[in-house]
Protein backbone atom coordinates (compact mmCIF):
# COMPACT_ATOMS: atom_id res chain seq x y z
CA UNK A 1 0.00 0.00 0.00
CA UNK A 2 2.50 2.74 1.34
CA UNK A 3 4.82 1.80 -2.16
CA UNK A 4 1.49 2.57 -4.04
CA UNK A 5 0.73 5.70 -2.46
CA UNK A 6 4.61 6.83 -2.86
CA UNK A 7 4.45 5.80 -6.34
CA UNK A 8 1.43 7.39 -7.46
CA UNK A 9 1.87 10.16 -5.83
CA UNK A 10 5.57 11.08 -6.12
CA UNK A 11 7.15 10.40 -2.64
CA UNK A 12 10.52 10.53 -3.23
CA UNK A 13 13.77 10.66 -0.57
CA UNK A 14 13.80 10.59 3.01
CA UNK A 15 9.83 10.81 3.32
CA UNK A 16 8.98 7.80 1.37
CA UNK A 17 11.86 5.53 3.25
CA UNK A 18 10.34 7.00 6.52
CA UNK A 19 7.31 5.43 5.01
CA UNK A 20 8.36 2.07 4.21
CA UNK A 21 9.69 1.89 7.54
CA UNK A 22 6.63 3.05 9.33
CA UNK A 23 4.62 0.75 7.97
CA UNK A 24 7.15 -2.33 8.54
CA UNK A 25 6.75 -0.64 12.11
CA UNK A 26 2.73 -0.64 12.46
CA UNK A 27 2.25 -3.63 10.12
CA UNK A 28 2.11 -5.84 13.65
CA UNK A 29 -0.20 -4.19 15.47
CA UNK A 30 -3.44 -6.05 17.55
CA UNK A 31 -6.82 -3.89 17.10
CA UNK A 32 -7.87 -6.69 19.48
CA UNK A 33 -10.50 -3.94 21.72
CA UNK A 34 -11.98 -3.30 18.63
CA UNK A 35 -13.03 -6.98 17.70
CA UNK A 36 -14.91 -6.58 21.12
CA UNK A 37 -16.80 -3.28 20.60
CA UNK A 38 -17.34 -4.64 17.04
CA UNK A 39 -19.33 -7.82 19.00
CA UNK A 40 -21.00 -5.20 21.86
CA UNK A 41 -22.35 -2.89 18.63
CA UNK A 42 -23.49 -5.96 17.00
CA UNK A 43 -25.26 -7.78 20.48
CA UNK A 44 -27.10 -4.19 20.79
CA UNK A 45 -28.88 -4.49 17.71
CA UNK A 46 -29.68 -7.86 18.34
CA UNK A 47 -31.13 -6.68 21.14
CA UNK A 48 -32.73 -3.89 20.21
CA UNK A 49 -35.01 -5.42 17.15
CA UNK A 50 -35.06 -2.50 15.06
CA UNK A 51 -37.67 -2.72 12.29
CA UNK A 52 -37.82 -0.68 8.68
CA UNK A 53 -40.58 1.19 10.20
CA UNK A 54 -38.08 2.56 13.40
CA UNK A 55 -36.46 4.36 11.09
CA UNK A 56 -38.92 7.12 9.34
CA UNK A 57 -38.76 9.45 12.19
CA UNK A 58 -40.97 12.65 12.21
CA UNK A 59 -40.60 16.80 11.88
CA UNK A 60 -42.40 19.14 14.25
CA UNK A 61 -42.23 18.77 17.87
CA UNK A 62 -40.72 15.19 17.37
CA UNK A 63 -43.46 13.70 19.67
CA UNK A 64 -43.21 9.58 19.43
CA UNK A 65 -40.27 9.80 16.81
CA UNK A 66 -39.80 6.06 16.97
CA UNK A 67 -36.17 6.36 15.28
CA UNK A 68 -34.96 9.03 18.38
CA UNK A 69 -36.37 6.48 20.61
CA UNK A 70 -34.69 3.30 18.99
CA UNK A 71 -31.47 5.46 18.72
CA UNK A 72 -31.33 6.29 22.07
CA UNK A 73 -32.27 3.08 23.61
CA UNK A 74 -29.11 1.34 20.93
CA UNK A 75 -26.59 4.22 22.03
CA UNK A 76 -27.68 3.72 25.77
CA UNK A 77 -27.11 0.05 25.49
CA UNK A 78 -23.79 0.14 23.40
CA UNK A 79 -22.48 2.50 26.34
CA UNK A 80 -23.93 0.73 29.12
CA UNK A 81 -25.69 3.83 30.46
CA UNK A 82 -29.77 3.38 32.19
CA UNK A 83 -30.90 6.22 29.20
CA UNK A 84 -29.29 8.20 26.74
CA UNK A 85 -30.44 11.49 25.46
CA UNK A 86 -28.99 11.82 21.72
CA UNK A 87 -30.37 15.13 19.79
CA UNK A 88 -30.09 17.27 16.97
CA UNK A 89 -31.24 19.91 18.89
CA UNK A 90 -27.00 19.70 20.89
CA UNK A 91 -25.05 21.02 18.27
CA UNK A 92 -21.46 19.90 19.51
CA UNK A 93 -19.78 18.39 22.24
CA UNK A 94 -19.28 21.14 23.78
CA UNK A 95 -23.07 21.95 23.93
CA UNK A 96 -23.48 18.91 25.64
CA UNK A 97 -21.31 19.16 28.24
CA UNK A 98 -22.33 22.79 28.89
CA UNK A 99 -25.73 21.33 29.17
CA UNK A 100 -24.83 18.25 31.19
CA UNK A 101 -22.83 20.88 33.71
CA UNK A 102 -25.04 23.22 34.23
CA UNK A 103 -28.17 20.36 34.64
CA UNK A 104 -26.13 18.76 37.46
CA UNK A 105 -24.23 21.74 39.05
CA UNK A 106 -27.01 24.33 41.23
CA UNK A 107 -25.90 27.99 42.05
CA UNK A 108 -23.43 27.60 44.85
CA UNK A 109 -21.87 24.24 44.16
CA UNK A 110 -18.34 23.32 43.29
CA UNK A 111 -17.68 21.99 39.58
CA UNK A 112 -14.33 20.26 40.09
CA UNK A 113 -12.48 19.49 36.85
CA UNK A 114 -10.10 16.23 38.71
CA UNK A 115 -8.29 15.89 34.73
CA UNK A 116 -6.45 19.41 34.85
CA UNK A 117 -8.19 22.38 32.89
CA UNK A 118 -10.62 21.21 29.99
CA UNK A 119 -10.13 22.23 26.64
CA UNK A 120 -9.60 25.83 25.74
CA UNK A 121 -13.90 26.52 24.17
CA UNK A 122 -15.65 24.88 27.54
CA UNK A 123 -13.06 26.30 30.17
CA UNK A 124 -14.25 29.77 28.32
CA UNK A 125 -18.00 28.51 28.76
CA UNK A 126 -17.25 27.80 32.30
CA UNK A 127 -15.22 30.68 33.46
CA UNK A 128 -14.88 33.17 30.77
CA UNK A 129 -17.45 34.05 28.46
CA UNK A 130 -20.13 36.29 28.24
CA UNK A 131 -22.94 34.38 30.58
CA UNK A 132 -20.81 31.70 31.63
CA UNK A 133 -21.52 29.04 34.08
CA UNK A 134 -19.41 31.28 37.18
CA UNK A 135 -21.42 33.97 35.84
CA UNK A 136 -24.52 31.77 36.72
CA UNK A 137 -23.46 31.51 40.43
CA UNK A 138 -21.43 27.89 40.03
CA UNK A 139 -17.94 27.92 41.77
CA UNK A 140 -14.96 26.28 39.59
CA UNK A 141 -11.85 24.50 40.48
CA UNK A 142 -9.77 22.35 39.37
CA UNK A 143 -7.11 19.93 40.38
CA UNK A 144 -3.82 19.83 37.88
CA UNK A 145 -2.73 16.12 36.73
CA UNK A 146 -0.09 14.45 38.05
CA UNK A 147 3.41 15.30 35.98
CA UNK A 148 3.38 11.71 34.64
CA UNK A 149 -0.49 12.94 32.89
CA UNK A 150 -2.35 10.11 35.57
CA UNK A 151 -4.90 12.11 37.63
CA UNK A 152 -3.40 13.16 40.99
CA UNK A 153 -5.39 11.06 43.36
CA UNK A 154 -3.85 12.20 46.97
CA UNK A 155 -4.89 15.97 46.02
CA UNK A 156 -8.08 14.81 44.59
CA UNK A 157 -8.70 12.94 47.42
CA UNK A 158 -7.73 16.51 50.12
CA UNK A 159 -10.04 18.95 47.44
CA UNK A 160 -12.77 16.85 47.97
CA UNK A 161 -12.92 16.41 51.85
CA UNK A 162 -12.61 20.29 52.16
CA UNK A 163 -15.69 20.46 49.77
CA UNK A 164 -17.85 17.25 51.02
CA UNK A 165 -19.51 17.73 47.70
CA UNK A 166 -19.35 18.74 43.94
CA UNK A 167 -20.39 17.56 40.17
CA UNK A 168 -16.58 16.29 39.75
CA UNK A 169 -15.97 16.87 35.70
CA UNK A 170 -13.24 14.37 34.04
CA UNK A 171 -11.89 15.10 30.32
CA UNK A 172 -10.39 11.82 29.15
CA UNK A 173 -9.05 13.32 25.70
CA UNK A 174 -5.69 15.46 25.12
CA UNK A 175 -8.41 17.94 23.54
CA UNK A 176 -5.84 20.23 21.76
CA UNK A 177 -3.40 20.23 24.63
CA UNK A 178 0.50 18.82 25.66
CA UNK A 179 -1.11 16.23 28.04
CA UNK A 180 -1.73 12.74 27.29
CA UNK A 181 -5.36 11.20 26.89
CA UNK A 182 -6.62 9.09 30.26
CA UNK A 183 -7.93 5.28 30.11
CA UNK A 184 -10.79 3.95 31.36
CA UNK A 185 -9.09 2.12 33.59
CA UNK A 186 -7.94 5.11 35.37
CA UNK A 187 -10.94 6.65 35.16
CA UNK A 188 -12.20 3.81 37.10
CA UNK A 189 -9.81 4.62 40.11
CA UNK A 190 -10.83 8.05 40.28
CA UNK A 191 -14.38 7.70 40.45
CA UNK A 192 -14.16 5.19 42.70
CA UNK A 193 -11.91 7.43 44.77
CA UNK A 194 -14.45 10.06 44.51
CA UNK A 195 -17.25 7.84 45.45
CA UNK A 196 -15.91 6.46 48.14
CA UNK A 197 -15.22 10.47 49.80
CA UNK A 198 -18.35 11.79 48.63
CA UNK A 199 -21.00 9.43 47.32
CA UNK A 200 -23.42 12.04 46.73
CA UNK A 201 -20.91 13.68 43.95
CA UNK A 202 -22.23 13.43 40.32
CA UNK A 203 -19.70 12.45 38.11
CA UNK A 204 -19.41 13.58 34.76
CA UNK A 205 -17.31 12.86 31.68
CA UNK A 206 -16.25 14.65 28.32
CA UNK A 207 -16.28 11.21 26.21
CA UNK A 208 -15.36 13.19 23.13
CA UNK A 209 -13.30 11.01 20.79
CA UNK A 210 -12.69 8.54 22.97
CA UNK A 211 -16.20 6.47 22.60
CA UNK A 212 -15.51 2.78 21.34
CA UNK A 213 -11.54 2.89 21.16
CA UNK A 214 -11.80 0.90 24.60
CA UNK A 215 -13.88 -2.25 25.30
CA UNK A 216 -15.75 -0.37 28.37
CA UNK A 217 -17.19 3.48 28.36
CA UNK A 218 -17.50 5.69 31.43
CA UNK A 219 -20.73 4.70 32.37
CA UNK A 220 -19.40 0.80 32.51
CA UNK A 221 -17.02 2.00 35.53
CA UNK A 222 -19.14 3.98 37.50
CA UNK A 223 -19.48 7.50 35.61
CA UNK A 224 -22.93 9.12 36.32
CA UNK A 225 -23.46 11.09 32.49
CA UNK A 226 -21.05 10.71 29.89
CA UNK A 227 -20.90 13.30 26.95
CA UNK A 228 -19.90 14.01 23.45
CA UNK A 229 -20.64 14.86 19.47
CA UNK A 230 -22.43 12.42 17.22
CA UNK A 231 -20.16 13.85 14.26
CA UNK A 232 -17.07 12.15 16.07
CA UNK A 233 -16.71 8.29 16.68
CA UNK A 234 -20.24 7.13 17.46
CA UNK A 235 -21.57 8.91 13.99
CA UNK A 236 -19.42 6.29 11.98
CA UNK A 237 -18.57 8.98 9.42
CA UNK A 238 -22.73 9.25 8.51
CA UNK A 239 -24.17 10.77 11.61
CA UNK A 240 -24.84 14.49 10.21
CA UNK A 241 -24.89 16.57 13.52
CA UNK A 242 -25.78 16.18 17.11
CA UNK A 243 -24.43 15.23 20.51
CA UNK A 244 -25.42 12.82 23.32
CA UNK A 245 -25.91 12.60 26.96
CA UNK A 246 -26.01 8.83 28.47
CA UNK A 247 -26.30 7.84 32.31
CA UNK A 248 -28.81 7.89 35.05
CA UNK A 249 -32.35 8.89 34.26
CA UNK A 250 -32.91 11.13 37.10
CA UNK A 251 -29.63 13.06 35.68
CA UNK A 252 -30.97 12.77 32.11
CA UNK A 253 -34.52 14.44 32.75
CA UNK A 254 -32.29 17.27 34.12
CA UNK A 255 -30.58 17.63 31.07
CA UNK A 256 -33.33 17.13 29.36
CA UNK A 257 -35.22 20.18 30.97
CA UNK A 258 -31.97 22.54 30.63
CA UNK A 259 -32.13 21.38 26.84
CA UNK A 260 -35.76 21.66 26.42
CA UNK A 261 -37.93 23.03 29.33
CA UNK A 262 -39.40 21.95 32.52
CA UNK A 263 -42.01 19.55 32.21
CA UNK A 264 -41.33 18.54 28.51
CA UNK A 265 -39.07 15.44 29.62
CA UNK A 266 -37.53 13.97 26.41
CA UNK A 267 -40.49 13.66 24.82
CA UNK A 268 -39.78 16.40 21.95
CA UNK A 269 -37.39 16.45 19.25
CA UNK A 270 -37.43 15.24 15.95
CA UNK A 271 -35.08 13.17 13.74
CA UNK A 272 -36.29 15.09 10.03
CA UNK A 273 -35.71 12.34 8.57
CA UNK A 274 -31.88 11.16 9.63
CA UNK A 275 -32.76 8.45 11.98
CA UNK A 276 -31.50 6.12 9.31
CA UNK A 277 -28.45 7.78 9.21
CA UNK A 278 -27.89 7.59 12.68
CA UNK A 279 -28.62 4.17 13.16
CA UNK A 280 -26.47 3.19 10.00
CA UNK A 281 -23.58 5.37 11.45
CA UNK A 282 -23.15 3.62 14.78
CA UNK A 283 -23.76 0.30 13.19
CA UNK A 284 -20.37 0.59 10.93
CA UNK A 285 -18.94 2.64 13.86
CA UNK A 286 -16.47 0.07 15.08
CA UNK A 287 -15.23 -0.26 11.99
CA UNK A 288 -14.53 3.56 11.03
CA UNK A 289 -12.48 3.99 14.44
CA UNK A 290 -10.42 0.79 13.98
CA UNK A 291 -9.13 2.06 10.46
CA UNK A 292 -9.05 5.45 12.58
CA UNK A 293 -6.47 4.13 14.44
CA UNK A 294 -4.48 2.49 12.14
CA UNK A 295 -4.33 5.72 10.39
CA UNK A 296 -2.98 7.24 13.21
CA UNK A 297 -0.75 4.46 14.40
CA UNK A 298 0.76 5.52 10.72
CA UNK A 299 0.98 9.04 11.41
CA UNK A 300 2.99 8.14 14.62
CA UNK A 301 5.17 5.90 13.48
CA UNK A 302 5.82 8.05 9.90
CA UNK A 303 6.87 11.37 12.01
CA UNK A 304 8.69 9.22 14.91
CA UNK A 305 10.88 7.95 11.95
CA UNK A 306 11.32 11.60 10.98
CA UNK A 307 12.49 12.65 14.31
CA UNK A 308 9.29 14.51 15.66
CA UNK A 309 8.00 13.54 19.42
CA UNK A 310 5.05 11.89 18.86
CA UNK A 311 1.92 10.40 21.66
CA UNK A 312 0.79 8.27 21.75
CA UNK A 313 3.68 6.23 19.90
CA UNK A 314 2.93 3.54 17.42
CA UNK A 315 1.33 0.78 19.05
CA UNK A 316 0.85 2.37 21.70
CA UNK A 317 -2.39 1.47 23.71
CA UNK A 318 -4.70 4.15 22.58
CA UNK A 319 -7.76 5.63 24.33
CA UNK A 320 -9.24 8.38 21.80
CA UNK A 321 -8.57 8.96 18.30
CA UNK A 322 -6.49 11.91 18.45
CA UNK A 323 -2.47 11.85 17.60
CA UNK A 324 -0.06 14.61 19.21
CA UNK A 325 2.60 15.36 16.87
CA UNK A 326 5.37 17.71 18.19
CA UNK A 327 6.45 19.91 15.17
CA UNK A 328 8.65 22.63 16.87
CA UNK A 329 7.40 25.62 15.04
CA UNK A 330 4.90 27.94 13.37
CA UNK A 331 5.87 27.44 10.74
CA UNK A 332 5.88 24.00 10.50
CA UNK A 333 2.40 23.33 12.09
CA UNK A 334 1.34 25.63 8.90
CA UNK A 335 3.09 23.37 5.89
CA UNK A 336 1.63 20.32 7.98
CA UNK A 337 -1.78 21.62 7.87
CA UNK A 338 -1.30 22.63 4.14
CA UNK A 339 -0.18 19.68 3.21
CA UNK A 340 -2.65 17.61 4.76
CA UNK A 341 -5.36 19.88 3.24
CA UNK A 342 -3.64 18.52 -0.15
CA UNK A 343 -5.07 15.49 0.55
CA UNK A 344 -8.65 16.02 1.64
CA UNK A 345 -11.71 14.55 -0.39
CA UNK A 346 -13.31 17.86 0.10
CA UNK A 347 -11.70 21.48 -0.61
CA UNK A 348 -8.16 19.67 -1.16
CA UNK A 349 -7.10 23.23 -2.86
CA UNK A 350 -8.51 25.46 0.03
CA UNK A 351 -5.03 26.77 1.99
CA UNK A 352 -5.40 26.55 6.05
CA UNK A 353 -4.58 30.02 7.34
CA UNK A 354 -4.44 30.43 11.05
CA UNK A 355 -7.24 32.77 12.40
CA UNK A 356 -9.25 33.30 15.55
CA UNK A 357 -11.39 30.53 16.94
CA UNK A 358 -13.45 31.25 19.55
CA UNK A 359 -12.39 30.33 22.97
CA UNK A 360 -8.79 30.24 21.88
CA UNK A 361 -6.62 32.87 23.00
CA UNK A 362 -4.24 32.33 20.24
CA UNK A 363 -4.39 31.73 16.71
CA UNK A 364 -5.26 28.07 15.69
CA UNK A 365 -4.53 26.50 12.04
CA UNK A 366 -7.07 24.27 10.77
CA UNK A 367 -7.08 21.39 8.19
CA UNK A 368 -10.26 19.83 7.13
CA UNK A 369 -12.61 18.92 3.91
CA UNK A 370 -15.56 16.55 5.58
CA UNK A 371 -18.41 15.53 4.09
CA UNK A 372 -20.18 16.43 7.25
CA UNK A 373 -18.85 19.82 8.53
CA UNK A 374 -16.27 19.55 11.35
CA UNK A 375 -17.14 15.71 11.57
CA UNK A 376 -13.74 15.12 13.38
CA UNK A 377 -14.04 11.31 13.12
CA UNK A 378 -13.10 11.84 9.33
CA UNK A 379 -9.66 12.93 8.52
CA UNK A 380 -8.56 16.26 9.96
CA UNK A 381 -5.94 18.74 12.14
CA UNK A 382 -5.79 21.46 14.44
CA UNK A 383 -3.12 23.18 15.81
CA UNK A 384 -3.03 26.58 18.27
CA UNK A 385 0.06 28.39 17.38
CA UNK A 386 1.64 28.20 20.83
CA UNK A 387 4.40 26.67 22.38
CA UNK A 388 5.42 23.85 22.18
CA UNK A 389 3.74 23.83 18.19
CA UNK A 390 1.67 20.46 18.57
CA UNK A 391 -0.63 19.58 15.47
CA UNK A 392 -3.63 17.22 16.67
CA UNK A 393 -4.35 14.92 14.32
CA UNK A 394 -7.70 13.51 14.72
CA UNK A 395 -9.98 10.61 12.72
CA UNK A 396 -9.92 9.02 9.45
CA UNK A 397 -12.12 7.14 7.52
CA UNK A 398 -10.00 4.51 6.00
CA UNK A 399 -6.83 4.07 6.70
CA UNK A 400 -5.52 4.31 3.19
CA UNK A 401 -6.88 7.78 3.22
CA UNK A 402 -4.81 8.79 6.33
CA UNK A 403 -2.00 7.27 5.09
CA UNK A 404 -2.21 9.50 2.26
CA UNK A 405 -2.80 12.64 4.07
CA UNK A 406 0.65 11.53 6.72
CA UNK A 407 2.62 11.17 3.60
CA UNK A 408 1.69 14.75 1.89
CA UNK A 409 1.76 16.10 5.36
CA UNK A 410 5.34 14.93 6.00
CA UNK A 411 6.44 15.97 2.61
CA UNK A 412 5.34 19.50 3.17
CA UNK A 413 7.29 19.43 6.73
CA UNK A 414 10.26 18.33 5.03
CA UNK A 415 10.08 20.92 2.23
CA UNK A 416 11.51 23.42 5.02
CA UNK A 417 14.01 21.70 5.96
């Protein structure tokens, strides 16, 4: 395959015998935990029963939309959550979380992020924008990770017996940030360290990109509601928007009324018509994030070959789909974006310049060309132009496709050098 690609598409010198020996490097590699969500997607369906007619859905108010109900009771199984709340209605990930926070966290009470400060858009919806949640009357801390990037337990452990109580907030992914991504079985110890100090703490985790890389999910290891986008790994590339919340009911009507409002439950919001697509996405789901991470596994092993710092490394047990590459510079996070826009399916000869996102303080350069906007389970980068210059490399649809986009990526890096 990686000859082919070089071939066809003129890889030539160091890059392309970087190449050959990346792949030699990854061609070994066990996707064993995805054989097992594979059977857990499949058992769900069984399960479930779906019929043609589940999947027609409705406009309007949404009221018995049998394909939102099917869909949620599938997702809520496949994640081993009570009840799932899965909606166009939440844009993003973000909105979810927001949601999910603000549901579970009354004027007065402590959100404790245990996983070091979240991502750079929902620490500004927490503390910093306009109408944030501290604006709302809901008191923030955090508690830093330990310097190995495991959660610091001991000081988790002192925060919460001077609170007695909080929602506790986890992030498992890197986001866009020089920290590594956390496993489920960590998360495991520190709910059940938080659990143990104060049982009457909702837990809550940002599942973003992380959601059937391991065999078990947040809510499998004691996580009261876990969060994310249905344009990332759950939408299996065909999902076209939305987000989910999935864990305890009582938690989920509260979400559901911050969402909706009071009184309405769950019992509104229609599918218009992309139940099918929904249901479709998360069957072939397992399959889109294993070739997800062998694309990535690529991308490691590639730019490790080429001398970058790369994490996770190839082969490297992963726990979201999202690859740190450490490129040094400015300069260089802009020819990798570039050249990894060279390759896209869509807008391959659009140019990433870096420009304001909001939330970020700095500039942040961007590759992408999705057939679902922003869908960050297909093929794409970002990068914030800070120190230390990390691109995040995130998705893929098939593999071949991401090996594609590491090779034009590399070749652009090594065009300054």
């Amino acid at each position: 395959m990686i000859e082919q690609l070089c071939a066809r598409f003129a890889i030539e010198g160091r890059v392309r015998e970087a190449a050959l020996a990346a792949y030699r490097r990854t061609a070994g590699i066990s996707y064993e935990p995805q054989r097992v969500v594979q059977l857990n997607v499949l058992q769900a369906f069984l399960v479930e029963g779906l019929r043609e007619s589940d999947l027609a859905g409705t406009t309007g108010y949404g009221y018995d939309d049998a394909a939102r109900e099917r869909y949620e009771s599938l997702l809520a199984h496949v994640l081993g959550a009570p009840r799932a709340l899965a909606r166009l209605a939440l844009v993003s990930g973000t909105h979810a979380i927001v949601a999910a926070i603000a549901a579970c966290t009354a004027r007065g009470r402590t959100l404790l992020s245990i996983s070091g400060s979240p991502y750079d858009t929902l620490r500004n919806a927490i503390c910093d924008a306009p109408h944030c949640l501290v604006n709302e009357g809901i008191v923030y801390r955090e508690v830093a990770l330990a310097p190995d990037g495991a959660f610091d337990l001991p000081a988790i452990g002192a925060t919460l017996r001077e609170l007695g109580d909080a929602t506790v907030f986890i992030q498992r992914s890197r986001g866009y940030a020089p920290r590594r991504s956390l496993t489920i079985a960590e998360c495991e110890g520190a709910i059940a360290l938080v659990k143990s100090i104060a049982p009457q703490a909702d837990v809550l985790v940002d599942n973003c990109y992380g959601e059937l890389v391991e065999e078990r999910e947040p809510s499998h290891v004691g996580a009261d509601l876990a969060m994310g986008s249905l344009i990332k790994n759950l939408g299996g590339s065909l999902a076209p928007a939305g987000a989910y919340v999935a864990g305890r009911a009582d938690l989920i009507e509260r979400v559901a009324a911050r969402v909706y409002a009071p009184g309405l439950r769950d019992a509104l919001g229609p599918t218009l018509g992309m139940g099918r697509a929904f249901v479709q996405g998360l069957f072939l789901a397992p399959l889109i994030v294993e070739q997800s991470l062998r694309g990535l596994d690529f991308f490691a092993a590639l730019f490790a070959e080429l001398g970058y710092t790369v994490d996770p490394a190839p082969g490297a047990r992963r726990t979201d789909i999202v690859q740190a590459i450490r490129l040094g510079s400015a300069g260089l996070l802009q020819r990798f974006a570039a050249g990894l826009q060279d390759a896209m399916p869509i807008n391959a000869r659009f140019r990433p310049e870096p420009g304001p996102v909001p939330g970020y303080a700095e500039p942040v350069v961007m590759s992408s060309g999705a057939f679902v906007g922003g869908a960050t389970i297909e093929l794409s980068c970002d990068a914030p132009l800070r120190s230390p210059y990390e691109v995040y490399v995130q998705g893929g649809v098939s593999a071949a496709h991401a090996y594609l986009g590491a090779l034009f990526a590399a070749r652009a890096c090594a065009a300054e050098s």
